[in-house]
Protein backbone atom coordinates (compact mmCIF):
# COMPACT_ATOMS: atom_id res chain seq x y z
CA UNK A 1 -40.10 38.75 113.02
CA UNK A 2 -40.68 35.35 111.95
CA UNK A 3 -44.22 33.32 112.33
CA UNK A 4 -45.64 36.64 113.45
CA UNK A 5 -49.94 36.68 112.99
CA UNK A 6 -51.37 37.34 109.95
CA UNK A 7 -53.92 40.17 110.12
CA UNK A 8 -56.42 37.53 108.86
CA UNK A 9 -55.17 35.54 111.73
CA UNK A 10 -55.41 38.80 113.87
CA UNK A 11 -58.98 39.39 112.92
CA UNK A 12 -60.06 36.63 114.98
CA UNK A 13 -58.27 36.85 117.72
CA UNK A 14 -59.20 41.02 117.96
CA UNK A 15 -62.79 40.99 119.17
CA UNK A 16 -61.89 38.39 121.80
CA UNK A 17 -58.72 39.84 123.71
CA UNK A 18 -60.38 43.52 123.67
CA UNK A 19 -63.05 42.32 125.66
CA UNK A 20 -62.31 43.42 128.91
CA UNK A 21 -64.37 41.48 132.28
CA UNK A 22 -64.14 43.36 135.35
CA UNK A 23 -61.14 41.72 136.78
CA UNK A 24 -59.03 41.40 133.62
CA UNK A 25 -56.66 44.09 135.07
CA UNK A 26 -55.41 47.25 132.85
CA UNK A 27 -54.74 46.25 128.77
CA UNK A 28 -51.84 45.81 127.63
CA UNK A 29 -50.33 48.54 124.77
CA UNK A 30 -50.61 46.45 122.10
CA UNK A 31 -53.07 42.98 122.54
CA UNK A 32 -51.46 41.69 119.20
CA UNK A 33 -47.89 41.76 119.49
CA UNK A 34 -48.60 40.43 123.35
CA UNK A 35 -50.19 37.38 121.45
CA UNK A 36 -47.67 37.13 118.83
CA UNK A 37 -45.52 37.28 122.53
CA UNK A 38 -47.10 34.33 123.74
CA UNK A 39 -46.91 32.46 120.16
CA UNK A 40 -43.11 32.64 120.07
CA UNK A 41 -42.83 31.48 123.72
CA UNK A 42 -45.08 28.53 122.77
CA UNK A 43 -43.46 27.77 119.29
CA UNK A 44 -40.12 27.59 120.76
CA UNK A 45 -39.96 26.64 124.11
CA UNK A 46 -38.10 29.50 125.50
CA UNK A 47 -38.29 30.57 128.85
CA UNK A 48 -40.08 33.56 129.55
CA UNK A 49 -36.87 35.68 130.31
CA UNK A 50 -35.68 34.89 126.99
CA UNK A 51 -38.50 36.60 125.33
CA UNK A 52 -37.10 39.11 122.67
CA UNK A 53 -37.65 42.88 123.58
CA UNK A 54 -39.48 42.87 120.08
CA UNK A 55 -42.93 41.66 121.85
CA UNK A 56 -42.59 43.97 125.27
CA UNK A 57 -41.36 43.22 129.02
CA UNK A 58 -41.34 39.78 129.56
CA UNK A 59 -42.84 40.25 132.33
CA UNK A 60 -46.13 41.66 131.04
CA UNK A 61 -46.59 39.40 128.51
CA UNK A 62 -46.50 36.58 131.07
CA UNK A 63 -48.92 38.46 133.46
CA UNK A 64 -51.41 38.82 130.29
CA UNK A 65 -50.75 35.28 129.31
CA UNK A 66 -51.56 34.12 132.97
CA UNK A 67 -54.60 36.36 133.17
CA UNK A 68 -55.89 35.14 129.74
CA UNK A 69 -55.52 31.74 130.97
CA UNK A 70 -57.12 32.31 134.08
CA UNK A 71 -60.11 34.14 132.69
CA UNK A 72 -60.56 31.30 130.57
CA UNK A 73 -60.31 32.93 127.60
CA UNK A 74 -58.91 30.24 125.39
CA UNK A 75 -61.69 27.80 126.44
CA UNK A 76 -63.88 30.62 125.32
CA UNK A 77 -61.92 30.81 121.58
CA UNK A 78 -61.93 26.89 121.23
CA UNK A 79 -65.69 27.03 122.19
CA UNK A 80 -66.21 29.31 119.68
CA UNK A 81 -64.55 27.76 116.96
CA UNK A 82 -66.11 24.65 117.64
CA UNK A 83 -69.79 26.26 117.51
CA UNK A 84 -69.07 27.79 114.08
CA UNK A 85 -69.56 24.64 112.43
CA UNK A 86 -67.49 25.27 109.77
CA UNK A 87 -66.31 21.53 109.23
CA UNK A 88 -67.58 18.35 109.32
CA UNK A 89 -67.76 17.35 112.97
CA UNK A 90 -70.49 14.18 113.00
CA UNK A 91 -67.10 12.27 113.14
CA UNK A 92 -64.87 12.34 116.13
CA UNK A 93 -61.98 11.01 117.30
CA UNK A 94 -59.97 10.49 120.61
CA UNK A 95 -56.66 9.21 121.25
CA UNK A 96 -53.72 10.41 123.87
CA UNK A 97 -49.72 11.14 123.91
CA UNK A 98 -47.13 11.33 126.59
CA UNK A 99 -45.44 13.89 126.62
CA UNK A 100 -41.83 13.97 128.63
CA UNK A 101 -41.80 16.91 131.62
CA UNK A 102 -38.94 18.81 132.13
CA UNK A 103 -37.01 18.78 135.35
CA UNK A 104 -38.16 22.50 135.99
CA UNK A 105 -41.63 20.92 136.34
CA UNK A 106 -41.88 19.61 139.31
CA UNK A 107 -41.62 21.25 142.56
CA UNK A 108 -45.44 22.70 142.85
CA UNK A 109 -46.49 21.24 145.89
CA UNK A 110 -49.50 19.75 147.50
CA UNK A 111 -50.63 20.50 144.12
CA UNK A 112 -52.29 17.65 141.58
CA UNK A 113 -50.83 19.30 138.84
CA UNK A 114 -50.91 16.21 136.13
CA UNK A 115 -47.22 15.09 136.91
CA UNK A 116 -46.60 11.15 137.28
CA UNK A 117 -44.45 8.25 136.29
CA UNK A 118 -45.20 6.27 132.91
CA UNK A 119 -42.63 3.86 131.25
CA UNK A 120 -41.36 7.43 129.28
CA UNK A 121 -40.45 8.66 132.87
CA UNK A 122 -41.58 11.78 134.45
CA UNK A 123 -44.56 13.03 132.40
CA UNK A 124 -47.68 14.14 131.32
CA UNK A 125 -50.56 12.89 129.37
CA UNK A 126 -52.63 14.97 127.10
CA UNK A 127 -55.63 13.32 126.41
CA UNK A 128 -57.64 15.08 122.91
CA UNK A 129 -60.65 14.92 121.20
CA UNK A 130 -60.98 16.23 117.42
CA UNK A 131 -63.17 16.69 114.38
CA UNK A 132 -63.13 14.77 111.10
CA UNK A 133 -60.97 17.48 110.18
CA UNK A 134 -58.33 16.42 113.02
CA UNK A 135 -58.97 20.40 114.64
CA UNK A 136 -59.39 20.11 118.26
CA UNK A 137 -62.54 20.35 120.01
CA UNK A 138 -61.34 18.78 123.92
CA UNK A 139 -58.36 18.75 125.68
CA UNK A 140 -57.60 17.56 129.17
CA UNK A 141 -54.50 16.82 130.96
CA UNK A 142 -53.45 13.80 132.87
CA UNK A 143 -50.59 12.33 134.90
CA UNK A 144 -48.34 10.18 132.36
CA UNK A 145 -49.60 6.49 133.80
CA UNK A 146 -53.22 7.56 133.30
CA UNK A 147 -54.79 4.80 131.02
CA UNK A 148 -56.49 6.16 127.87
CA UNK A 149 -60.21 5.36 128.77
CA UNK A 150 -59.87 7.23 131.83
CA UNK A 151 -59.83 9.90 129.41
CA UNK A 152 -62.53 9.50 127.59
CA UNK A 153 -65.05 11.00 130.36
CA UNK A 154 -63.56 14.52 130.59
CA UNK A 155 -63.08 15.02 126.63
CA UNK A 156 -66.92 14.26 126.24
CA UNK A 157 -68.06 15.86 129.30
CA UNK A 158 -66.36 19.12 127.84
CA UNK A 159 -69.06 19.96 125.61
CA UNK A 160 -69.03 21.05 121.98
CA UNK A 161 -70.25 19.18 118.80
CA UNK A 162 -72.44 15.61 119.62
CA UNK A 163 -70.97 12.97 117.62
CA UNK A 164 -72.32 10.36 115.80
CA UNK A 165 -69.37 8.41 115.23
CA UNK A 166 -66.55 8.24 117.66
CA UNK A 167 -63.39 6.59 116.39
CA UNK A 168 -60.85 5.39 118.88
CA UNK A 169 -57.89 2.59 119.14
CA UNK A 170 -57.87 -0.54 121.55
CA UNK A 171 -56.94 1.51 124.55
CA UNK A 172 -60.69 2.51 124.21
CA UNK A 173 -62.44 -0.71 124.36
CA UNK A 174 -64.49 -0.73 127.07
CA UNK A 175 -68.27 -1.69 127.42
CA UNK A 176 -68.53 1.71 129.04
CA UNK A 177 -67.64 3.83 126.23
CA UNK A 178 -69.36 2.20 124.12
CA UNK A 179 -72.63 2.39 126.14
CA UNK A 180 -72.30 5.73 126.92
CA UNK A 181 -71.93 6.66 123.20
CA UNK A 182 -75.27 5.04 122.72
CA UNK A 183 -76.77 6.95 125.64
CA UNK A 184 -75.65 10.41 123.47
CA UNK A 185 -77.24 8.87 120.23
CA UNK A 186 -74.14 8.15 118.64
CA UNK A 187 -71.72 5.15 117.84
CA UNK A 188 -67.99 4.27 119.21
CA UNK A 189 -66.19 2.57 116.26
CA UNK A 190 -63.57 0.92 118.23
CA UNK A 191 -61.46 -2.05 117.42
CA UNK A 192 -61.87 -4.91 119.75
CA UNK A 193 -59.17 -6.71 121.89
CA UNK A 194 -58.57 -10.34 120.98
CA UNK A 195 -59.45 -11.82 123.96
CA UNK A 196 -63.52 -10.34 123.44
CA UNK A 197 -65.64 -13.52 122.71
CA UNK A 198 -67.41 -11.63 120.14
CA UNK A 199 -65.73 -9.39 117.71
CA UNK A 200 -67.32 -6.29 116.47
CA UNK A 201 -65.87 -5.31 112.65
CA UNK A 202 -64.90 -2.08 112.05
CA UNK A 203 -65.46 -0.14 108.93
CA UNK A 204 -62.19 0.16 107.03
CA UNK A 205 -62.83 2.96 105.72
CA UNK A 206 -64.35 4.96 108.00
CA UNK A 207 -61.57 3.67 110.17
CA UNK A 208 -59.08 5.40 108.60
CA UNK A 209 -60.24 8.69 109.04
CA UNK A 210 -58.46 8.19 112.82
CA UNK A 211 -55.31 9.42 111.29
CA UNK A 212 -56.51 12.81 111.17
CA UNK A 213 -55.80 13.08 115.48
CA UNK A 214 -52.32 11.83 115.48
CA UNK A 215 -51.45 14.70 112.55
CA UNK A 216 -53.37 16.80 115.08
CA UNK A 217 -50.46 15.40 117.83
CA UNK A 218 -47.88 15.87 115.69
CA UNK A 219 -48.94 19.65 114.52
CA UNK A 220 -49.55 20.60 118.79
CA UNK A 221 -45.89 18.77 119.42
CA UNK A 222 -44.44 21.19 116.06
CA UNK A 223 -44.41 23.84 119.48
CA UNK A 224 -42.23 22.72 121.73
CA UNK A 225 -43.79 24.29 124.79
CA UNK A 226 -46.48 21.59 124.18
CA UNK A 227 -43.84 18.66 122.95
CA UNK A 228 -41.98 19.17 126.09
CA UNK A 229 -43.44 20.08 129.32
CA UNK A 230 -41.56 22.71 131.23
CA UNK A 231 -44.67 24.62 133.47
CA UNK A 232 -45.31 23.83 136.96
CA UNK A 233 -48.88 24.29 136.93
CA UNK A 234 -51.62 21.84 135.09
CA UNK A 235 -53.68 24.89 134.31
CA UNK A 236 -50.26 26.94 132.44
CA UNK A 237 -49.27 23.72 130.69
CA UNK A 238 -53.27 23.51 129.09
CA UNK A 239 -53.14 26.91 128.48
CA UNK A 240 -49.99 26.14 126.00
CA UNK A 241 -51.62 23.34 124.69
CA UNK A 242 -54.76 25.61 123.89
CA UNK A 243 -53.31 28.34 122.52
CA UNK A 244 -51.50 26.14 120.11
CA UNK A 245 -54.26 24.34 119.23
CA UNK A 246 -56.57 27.56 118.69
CA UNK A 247 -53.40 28.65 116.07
CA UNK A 248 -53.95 24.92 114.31
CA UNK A 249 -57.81 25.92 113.82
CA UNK A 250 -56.98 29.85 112.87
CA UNK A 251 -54.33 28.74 110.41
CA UNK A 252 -56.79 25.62 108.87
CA UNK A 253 -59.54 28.51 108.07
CA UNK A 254 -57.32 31.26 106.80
CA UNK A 255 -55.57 28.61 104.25
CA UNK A 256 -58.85 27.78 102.87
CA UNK A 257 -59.61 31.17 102.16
């Protein structure tokens, strides 16, 4: 079947989902093909149901996809990754993207599930953080209207690699950011609004490099789980957004090789 793991992908992903914590239920038969499962659902934006017979019961994939989630398991992955330091990571970046929520969204409530109104509509807001290499190393999701440096706390308070340069666009420019980047020993190359009495330059250059997060965007929105929001639940809609972006990082290393 099509866009199926590699077993250099697989080789990865093995040591992590046999790992079993005391309340990670019984195994499923076959932990790759129930990841390959959850791939397809994210890749194409199918709902579970629709899940060919190929990859198992719908049903159990979903449960194993929930309890992965839940365990935190793809936190654990992205960690992991991220501590490798494989690529250059002195050099971050941070930027946002709405992203439009599907009708079968909404309806969780008395839940603050990241759902709001934005000039796109109803929508969410998924707020990243990335390496030089544009591979992710924070995510956090947002209602739509959330401004951008609102952001900025939860990526950095996520952990991983300290940066020493943080690139970012206007919607960043705030003497708060840029203080607390000095508090962590690093720098926030930020282009200034207009209406600042004294203009900071910004290195061309180095600048540039800020592309590398909105190709990271636009490879997380190439699944259209992630491009379009259709899950109730924040922590279901992250876990999409996670998985996909633990496949970017996977598929960046076994290329190189």
């Amino acid at each position: 079947m099509r866009n199926l793991m590699s077993d250099d992908e697989w080789l990865f992903f093995e040591p992590f989902l046999h790992a079993q914590g005391p309340k990670s239920g019984r195994p499923p038969s076959n932990h790759r093909l129930t990841l390959d499962g959850n791939f397809w659902i994210a890749r194409t934006g199918a709902p579970w149901r629709d899940l060919p017979n190929y990859f198992g019961k719908w049903s159990s994939v979903y449960r194993q996809f929930r309890r992965w989630t839940l365990l935190g398991v793809w936190d654990v992955l992205l960690d992991a990754l991220n501590d490798a330091k494989a690529v250059p990571d002195t050099v971050q970046m941070i930027d946002s993207t709405i992203i439009r929520a599907h009708h079968q969204a909404a309806g969780a409530r008395g839940l603050k599930e990241g759902l709001g109104r934005s000039k796109g509509g109803f929508t969410s807001k998924i707020h990243l953080r990335t390496n030089a290499e544009g591979l992710p190393i924070a995510l956090e999701i947002s209602e739509g209207q959330t401004s951008d440096y609102k952001g900025y706390a939860p990526l950095m308070e996520w952990g991983g690699p300290d940066a020493k340069v943080l690139l970012a666009d206007k919607g960043y420019d705030a003497n708060s950011i840029r203080d607390d980047m000095e508090k962590r020993g690093g720098y926030a190359m930020i282009p200034m609004r207009k209406n600042r009495k004294e203009i900071t330059p910004v290195d061309d250059f180095v600048y540039g490099l800020r592309n590398q997060v909105e190709r990271c965007f636009n490879k997380l929105k190439n699944a259209r789980r992630v491009a379009t929001r259709y899950d109730k639940t924040m922590l279901s809609f992250l876990g999409f957004v996670q998985v996909t972006s633990i496949r970017v990082w996977v598929k960046y290393f076994v290329n190189r090789t």
